[in-house]
PDB file of N, CA and C in Angstrom:
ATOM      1  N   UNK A   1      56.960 -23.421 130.680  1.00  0.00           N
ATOM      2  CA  UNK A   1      55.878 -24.256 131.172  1.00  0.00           C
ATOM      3  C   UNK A   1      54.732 -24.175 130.159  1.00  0.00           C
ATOM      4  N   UNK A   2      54.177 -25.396 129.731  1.00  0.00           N
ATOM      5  CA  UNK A   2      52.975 -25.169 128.942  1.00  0.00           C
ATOM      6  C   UNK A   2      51.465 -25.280 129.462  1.00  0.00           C
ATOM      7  N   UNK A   3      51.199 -24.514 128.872  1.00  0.00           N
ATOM      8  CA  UNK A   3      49.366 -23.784 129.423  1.00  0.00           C
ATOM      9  C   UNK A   3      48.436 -24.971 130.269  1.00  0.00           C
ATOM     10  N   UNK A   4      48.886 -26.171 129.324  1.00  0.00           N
ATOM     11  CA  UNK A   4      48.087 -27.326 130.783  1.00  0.00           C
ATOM     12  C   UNK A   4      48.985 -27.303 132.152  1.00  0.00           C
ATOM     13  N   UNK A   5      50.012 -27.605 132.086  1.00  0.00           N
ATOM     14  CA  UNK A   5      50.877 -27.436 133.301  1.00  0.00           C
ATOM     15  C   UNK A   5      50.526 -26.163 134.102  1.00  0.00           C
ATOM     16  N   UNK A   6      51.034 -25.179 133.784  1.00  0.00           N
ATOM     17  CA  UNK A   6      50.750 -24.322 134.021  1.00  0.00           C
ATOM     18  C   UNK A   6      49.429 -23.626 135.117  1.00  0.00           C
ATOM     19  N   UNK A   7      48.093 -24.631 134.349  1.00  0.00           N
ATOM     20  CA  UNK A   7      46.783 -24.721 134.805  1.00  0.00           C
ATOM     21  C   UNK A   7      46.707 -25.497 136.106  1.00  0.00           C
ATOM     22  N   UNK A   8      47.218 -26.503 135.510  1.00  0.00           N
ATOM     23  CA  UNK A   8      47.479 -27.229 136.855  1.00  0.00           C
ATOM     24  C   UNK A   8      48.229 -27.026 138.208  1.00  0.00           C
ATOM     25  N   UNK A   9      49.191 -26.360 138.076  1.00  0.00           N
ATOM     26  CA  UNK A   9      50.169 -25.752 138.804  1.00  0.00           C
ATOM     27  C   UNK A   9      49.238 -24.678 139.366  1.00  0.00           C
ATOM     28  N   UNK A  10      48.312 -23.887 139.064  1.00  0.00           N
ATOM     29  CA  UNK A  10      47.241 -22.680 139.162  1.00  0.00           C
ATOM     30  C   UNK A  10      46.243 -23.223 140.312  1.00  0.00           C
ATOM     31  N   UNK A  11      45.929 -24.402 139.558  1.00  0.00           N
ATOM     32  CA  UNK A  11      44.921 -24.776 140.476  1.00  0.00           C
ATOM     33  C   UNK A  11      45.077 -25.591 141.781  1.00  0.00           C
ATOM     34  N   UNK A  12      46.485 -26.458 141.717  1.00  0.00           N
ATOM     35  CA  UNK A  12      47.479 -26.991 142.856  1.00  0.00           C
ATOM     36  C   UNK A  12      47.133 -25.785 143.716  1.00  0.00           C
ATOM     37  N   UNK A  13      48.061 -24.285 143.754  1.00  0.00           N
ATOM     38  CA  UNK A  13      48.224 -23.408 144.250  1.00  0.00           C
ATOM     39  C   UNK A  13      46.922 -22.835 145.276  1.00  0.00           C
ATOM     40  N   UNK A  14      45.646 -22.911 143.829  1.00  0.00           N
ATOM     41  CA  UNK A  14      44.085 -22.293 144.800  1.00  0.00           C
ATOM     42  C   UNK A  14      43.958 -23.368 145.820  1.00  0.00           C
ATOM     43  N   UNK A  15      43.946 -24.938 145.312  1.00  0.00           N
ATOM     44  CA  UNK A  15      43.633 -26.327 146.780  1.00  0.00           C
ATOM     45  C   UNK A  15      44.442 -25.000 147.577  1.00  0.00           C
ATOM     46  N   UNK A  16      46.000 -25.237 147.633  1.00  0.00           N
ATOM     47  CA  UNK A  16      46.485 -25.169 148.823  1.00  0.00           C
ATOM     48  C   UNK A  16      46.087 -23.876 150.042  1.00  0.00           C
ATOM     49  N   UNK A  17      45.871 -22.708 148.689  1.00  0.00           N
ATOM     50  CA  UNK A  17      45.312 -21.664 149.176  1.00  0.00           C
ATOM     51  C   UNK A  17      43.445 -21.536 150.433  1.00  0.00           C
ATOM     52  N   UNK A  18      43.043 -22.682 148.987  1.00  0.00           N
ATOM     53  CA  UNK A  18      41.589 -23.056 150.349  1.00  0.00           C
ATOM     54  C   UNK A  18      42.375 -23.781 151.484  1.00  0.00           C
ATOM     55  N   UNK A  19      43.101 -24.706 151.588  1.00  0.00           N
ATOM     56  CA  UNK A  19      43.203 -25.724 152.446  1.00  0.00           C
ATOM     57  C   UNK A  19      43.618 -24.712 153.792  1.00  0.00           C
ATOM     58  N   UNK A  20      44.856 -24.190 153.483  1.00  0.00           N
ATOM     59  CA  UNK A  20      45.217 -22.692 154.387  1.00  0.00           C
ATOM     60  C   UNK A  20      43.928 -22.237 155.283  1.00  0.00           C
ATOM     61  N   UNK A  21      43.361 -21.510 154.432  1.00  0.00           N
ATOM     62  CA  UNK A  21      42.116 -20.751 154.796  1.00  0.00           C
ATOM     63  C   UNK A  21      40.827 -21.591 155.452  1.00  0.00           C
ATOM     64  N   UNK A  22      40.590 -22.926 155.342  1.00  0.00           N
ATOM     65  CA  UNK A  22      39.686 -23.387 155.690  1.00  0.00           C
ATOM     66  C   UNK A  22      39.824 -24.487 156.821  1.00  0.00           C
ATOM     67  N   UNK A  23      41.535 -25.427 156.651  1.00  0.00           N
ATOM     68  CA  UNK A  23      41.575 -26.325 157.464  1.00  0.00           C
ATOM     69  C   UNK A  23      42.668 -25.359 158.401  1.00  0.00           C
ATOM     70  N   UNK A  24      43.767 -25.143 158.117  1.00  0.00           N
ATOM     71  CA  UNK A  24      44.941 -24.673 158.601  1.00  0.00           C
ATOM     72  C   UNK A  24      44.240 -23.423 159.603  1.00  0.00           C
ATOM     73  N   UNK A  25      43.820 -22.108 159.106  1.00  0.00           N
ATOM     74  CA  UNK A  25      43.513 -21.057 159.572  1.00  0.00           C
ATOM     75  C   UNK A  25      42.324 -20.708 159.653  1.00  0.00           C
ATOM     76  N   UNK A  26      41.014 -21.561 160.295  1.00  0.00           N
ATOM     77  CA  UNK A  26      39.626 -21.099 160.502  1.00  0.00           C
ATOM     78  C   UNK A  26      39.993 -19.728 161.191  1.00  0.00           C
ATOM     79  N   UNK A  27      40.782 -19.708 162.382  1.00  0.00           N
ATOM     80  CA  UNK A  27      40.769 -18.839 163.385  1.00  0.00           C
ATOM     81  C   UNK A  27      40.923 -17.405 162.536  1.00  0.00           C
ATOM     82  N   UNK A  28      41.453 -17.281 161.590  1.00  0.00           N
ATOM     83  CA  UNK A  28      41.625 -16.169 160.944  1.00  0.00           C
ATOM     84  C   UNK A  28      40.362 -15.201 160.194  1.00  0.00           C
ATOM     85  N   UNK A  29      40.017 -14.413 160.714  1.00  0.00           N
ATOM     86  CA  UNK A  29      38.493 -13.831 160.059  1.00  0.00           C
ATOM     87  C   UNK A  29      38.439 -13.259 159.381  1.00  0.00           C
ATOM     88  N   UNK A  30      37.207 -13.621 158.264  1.00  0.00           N
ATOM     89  CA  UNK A  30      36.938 -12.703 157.210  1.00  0.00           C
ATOM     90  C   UNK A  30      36.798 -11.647 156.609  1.00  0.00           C
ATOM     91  N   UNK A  31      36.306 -11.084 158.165  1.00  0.00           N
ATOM     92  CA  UNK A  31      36.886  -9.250 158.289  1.00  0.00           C
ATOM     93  C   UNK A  31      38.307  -8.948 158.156  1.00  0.00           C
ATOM     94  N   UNK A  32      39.219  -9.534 158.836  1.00  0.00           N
ATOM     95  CA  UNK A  32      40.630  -9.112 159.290  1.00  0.00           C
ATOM     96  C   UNK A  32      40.994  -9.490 158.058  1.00  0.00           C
ATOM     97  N   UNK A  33      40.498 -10.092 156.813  1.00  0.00           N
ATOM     98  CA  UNK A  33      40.927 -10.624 155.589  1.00  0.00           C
ATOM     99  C   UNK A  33      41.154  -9.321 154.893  1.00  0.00           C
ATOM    100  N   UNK A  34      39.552  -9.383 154.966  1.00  0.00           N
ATOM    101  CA  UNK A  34      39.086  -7.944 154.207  1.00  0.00           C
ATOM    102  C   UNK A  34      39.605  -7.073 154.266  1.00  0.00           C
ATOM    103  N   UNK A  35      39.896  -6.468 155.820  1.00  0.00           N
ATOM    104  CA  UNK A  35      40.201  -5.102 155.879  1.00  0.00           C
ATOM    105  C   UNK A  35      41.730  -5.466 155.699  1.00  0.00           C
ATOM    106  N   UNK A  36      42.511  -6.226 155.502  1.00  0.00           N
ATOM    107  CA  UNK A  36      44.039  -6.217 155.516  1.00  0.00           C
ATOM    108  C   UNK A  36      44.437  -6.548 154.056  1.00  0.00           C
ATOM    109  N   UNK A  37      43.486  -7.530 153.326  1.00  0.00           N
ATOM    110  CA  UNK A  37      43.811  -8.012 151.852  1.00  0.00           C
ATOM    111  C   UNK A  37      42.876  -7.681 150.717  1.00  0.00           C
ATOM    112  N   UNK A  38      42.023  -7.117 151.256  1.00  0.00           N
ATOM    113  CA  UNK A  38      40.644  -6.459 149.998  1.00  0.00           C
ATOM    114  C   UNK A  38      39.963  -7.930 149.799  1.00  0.00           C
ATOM    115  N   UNK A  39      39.943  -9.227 150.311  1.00  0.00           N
ATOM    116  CA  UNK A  39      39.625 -10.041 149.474  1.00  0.00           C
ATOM    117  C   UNK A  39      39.509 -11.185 150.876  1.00  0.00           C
ATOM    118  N   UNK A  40      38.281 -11.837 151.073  1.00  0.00           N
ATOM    119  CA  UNK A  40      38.193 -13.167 152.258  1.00  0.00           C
ATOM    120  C   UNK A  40      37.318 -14.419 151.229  1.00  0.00           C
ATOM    121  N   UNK A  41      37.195 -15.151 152.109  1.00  0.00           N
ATOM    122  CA  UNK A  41      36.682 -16.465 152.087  1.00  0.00           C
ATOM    123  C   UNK A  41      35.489 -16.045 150.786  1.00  0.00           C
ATOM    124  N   UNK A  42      34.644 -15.540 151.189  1.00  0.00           N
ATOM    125  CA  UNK A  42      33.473 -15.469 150.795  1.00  0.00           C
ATOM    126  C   UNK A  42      33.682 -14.475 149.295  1.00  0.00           C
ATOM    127  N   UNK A  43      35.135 -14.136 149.106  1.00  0.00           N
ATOM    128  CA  UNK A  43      35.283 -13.009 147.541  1.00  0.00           C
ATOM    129  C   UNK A  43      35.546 -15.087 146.844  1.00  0.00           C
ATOM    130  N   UNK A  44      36.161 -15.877 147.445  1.00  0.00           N
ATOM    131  CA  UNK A  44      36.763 -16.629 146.739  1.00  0.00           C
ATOM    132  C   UNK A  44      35.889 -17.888 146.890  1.00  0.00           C
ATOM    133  N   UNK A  45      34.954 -18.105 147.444  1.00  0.00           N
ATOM    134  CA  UNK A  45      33.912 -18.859 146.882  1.00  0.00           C
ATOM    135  C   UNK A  45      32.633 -17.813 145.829  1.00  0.00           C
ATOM    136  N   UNK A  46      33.185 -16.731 146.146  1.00  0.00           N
ATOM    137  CA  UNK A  46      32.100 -15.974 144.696  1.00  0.00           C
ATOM    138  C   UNK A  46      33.094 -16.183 143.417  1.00  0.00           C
ATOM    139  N   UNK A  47      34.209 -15.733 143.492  1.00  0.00           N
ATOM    140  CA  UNK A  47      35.110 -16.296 141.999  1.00  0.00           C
ATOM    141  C   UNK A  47      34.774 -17.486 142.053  1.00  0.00           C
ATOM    142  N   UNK A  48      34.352 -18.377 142.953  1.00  0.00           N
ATOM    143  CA  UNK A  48      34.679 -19.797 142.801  1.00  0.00           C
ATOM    144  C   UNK A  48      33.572 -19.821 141.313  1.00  0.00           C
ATOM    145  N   UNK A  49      32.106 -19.626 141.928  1.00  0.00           N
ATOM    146  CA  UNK A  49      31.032 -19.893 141.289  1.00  0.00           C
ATOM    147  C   UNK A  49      31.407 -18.698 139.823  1.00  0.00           C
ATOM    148  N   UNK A  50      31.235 -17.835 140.127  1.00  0.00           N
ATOM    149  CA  UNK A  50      31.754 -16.876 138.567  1.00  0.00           C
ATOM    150  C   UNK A  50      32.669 -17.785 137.603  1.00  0.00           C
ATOM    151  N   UNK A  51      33.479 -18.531 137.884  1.00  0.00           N
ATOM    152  CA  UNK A  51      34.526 -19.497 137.142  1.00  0.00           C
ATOM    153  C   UNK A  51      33.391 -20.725 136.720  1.00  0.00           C
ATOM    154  N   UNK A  52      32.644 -21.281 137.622  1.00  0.00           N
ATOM    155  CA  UNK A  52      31.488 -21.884 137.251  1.00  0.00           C
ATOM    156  C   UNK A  52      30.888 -21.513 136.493  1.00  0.00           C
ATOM    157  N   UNK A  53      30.360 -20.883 136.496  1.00  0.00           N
ATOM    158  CA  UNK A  53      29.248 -19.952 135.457  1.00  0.00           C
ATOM    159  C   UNK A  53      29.826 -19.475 133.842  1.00  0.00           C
ATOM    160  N   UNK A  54      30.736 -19.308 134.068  1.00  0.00           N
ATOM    161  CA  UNK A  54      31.670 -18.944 132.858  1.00  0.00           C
ATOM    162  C   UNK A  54      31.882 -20.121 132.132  1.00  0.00           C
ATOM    163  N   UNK A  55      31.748 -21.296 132.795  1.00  0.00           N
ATOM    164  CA  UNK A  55      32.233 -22.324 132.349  1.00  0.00           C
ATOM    165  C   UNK A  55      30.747 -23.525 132.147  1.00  0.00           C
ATOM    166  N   UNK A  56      29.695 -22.678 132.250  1.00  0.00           N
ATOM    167  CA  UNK A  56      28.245 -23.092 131.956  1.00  0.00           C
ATOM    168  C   UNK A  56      27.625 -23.530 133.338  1.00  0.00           C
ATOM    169  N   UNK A  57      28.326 -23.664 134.434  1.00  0.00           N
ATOM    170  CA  UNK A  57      27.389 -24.435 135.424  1.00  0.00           C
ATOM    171  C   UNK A  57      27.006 -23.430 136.332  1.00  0.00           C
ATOM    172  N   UNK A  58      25.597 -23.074 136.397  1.00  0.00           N
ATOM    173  CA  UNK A  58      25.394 -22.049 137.386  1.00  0.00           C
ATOM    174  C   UNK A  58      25.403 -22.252 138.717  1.00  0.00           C
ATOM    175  N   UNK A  59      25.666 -21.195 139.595  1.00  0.00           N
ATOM    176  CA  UNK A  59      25.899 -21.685 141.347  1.00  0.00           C
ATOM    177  C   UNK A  59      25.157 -20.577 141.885  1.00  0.00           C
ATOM    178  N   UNK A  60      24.189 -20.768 142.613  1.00  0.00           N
ATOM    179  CA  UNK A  60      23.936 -19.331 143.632  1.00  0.00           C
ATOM    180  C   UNK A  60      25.094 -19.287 144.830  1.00  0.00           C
ATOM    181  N   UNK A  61      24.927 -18.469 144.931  1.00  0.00           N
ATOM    182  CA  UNK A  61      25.615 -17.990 146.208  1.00  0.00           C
ATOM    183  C   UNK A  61      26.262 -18.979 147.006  1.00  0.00           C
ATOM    184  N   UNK A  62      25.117 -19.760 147.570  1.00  0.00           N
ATOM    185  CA  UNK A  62      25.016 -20.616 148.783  1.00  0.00           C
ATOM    186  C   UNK A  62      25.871 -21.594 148.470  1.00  0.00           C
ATOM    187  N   UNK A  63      25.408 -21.940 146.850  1.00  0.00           N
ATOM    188  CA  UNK A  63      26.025 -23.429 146.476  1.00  0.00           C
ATOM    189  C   UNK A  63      27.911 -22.996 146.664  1.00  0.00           C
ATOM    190  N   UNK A  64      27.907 -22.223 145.853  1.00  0.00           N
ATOM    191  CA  UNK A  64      29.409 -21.686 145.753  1.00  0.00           C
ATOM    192  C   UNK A  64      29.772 -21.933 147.325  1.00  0.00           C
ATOM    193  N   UNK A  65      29.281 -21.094 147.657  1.00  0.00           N
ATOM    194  CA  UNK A  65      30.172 -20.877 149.589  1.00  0.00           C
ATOM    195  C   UNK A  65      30.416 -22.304 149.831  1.00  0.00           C
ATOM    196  N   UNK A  66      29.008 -22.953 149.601  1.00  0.00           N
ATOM    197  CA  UNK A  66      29.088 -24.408 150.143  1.00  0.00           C
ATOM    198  C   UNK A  66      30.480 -25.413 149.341  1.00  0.00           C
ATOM    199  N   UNK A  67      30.650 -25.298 148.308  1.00  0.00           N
ATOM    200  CA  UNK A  67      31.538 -25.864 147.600  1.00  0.00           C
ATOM    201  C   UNK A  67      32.717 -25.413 148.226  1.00  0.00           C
ATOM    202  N   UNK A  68      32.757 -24.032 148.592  1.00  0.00           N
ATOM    203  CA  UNK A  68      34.493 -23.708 148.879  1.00  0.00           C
ATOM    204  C   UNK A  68      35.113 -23.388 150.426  1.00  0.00           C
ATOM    205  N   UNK A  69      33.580 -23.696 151.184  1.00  0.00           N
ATOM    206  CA  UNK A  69      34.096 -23.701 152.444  1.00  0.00           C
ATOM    207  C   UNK A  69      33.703 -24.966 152.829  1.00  0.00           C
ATOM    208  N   UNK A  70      33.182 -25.674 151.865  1.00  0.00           N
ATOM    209  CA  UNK A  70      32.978 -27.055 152.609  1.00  0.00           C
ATOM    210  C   UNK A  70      31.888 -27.517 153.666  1.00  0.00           C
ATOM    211  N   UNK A  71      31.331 -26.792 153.738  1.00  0.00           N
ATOM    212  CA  UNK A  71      29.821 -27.030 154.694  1.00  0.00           C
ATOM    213  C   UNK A  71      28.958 -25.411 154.468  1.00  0.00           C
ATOM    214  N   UNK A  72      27.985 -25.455 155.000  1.00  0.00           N
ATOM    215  CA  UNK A  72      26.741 -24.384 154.910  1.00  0.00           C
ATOM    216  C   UNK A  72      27.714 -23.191 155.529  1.00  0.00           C
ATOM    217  N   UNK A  73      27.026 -22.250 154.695  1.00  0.00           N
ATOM    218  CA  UNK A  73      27.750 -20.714 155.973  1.00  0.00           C
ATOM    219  C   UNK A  73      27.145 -20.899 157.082  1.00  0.00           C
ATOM    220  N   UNK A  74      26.160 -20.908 157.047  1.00  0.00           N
ATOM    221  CA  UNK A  74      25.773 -20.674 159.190  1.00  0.00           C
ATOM    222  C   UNK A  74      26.730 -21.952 159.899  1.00  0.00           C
ATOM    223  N   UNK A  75      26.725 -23.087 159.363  1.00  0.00           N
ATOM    224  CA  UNK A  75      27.883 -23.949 160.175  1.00  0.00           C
ATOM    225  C   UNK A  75      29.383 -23.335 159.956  1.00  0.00           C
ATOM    226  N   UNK A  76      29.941 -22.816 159.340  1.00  0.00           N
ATOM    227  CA  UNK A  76      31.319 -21.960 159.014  1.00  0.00           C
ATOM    228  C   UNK A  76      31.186 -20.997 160.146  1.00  0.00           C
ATOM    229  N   UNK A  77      30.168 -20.116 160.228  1.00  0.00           N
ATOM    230  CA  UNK A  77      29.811 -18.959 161.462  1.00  0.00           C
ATOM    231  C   UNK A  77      29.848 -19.460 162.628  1.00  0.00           C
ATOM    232  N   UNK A  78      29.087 -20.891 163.193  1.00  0.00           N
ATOM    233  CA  UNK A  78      28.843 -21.135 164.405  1.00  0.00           C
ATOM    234  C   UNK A  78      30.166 -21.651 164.513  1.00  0.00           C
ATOM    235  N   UNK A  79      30.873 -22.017 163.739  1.00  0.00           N
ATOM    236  CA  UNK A  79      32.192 -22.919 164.426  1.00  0.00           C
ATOM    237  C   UNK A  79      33.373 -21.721 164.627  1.00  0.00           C
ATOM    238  N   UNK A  80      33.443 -20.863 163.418  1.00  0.00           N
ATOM    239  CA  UNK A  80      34.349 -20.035 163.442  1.00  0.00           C
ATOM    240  C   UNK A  80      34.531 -18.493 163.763  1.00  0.00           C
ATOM    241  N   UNK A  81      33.191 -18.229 163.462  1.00  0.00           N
ATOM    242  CA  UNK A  81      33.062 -16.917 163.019  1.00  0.00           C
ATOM    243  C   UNK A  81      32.720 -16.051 164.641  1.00  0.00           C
ATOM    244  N   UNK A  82      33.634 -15.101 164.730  1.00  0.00           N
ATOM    245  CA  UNK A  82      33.723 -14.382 166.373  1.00  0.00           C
ATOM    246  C   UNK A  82      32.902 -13.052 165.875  1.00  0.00           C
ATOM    247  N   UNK A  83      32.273 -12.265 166.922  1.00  0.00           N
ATOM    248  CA  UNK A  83      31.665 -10.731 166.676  1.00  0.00           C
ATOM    249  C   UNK A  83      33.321  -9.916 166.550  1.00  0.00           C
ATOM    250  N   UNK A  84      32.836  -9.150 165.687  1.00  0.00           N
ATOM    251  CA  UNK A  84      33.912  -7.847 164.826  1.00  0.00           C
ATOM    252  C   UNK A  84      33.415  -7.127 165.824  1.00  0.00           C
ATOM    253  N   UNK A  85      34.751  -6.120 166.096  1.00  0.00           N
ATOM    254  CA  UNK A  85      34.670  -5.202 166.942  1.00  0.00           C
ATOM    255  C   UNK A  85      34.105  -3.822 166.304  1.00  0.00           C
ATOM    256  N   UNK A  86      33.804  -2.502 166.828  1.00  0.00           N
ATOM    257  CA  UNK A  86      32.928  -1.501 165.474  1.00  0.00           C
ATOM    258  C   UNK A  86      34.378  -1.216 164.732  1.00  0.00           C
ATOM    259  N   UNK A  87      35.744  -1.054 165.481  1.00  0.00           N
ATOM    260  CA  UNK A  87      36.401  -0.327 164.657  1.00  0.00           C
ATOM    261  C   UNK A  87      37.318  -1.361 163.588  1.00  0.00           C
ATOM    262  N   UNK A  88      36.165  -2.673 163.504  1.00  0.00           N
ATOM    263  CA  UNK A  88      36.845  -3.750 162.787  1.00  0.00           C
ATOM    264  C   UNK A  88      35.247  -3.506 161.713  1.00  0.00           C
ATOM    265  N   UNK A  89      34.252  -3.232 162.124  1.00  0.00           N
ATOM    266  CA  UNK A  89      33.294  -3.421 160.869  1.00  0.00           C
ATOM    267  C   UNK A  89      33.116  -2.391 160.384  1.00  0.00           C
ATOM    268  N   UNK A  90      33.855  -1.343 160.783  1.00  0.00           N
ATOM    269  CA  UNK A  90      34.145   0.244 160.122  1.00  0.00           C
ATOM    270  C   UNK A  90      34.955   0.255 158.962  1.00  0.00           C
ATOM    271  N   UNK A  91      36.015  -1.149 159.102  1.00  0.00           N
ATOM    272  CA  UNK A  91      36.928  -0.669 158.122  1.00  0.00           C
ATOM    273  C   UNK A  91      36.697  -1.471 157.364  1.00  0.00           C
ATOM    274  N   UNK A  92      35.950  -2.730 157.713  1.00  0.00           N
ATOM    275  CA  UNK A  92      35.260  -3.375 156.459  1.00  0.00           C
ATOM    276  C   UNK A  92      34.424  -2.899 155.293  1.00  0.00           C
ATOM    277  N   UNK A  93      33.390  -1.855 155.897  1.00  0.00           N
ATOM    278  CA  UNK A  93      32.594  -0.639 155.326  1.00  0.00           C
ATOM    279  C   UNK A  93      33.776  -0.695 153.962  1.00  0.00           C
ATOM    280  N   UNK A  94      34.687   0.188 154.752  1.00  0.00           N
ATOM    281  CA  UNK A  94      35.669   1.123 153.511  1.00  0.00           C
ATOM    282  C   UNK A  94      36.216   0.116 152.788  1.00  0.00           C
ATOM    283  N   UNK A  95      36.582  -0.921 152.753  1.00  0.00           N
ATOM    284  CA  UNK A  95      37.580  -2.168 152.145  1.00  0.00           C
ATOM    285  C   UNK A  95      36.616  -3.238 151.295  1.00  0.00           C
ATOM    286  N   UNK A  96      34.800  -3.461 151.639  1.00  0.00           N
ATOM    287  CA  UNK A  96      34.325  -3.851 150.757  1.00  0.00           C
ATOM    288  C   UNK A  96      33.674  -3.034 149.321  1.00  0.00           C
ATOM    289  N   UNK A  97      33.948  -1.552 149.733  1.00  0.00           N
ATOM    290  CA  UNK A  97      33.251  -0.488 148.977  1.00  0.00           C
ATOM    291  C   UNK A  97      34.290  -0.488 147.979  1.00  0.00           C
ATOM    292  N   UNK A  98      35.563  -0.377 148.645  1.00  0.00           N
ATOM    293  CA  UNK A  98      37.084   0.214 147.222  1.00  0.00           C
ATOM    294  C   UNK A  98      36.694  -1.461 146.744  1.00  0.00           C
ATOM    295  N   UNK A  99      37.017  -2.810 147.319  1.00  0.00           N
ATOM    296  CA  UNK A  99      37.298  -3.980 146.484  1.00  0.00           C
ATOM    297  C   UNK A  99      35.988  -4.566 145.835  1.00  0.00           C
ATOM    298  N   UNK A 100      35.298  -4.555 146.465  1.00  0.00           N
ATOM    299  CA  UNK A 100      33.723  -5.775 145.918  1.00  0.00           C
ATOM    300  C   UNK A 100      32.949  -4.329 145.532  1.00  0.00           C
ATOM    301  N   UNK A 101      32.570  -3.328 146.079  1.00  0.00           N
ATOM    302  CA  UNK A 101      31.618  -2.427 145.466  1.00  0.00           C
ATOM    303  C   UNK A 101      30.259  -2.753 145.895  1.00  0.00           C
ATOM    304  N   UNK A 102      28.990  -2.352 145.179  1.00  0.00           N
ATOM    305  CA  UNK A 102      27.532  -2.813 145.893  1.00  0.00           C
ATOM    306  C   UNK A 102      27.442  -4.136 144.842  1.00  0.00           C
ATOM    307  N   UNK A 103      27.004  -4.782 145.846  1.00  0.00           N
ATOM    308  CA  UNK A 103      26.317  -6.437 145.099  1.00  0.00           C
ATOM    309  C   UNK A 103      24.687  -6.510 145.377  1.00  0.00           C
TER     310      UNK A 103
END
């Protein structure tokens, strides 16, 4: 396969991967991401913007989220987002410390 294909085939893969995560599986939470995959919604609208940035266009935060979840976070929260139980934001503690670290 050559490196444009390839790219393309890469980036086919991330759509389908947001589409999953955003149209297919709202119900699925960002905690239960975290603590099960080291990595949710919100690690992959921050690569989103880091890939931006690398590539000259800067994104804060917000813009990124907004680009990769498709509307504002507080509308993502009010539609989707349920209260974590403690022994669900306990293990988030430990799972954003080993994967993301302090930001």
């Amino acid at each position: 396969m050559d490196d444009a294909t390839r790219i393309e085939v890469e980036a086919a893969a991330f759509r389908r991967l947001r589409q999953h995560l955003i149209e297919d599986r709202p119900d699925a939470q960002n905690i239960d991401l975290m603590n099960l995959a080291g990595f949710c919604r919100n690690c992959l609208s921050r690569w989103y913007g880091e890939a931006a940035a690398e590539r000259g266009h800067d994104m804060s935060k917000d813009e990124a989220r907004e680009a990769f979840y498709g509307m504002s976070m507080s509308e993502w929260k009010s539609r989707h987002q349920t209260e974590a139980d403690p022994a669900s934001q306990a293990a988030f503690q430990e799972s954003f410390a080993r994967n993301v670290g302090q930001e």
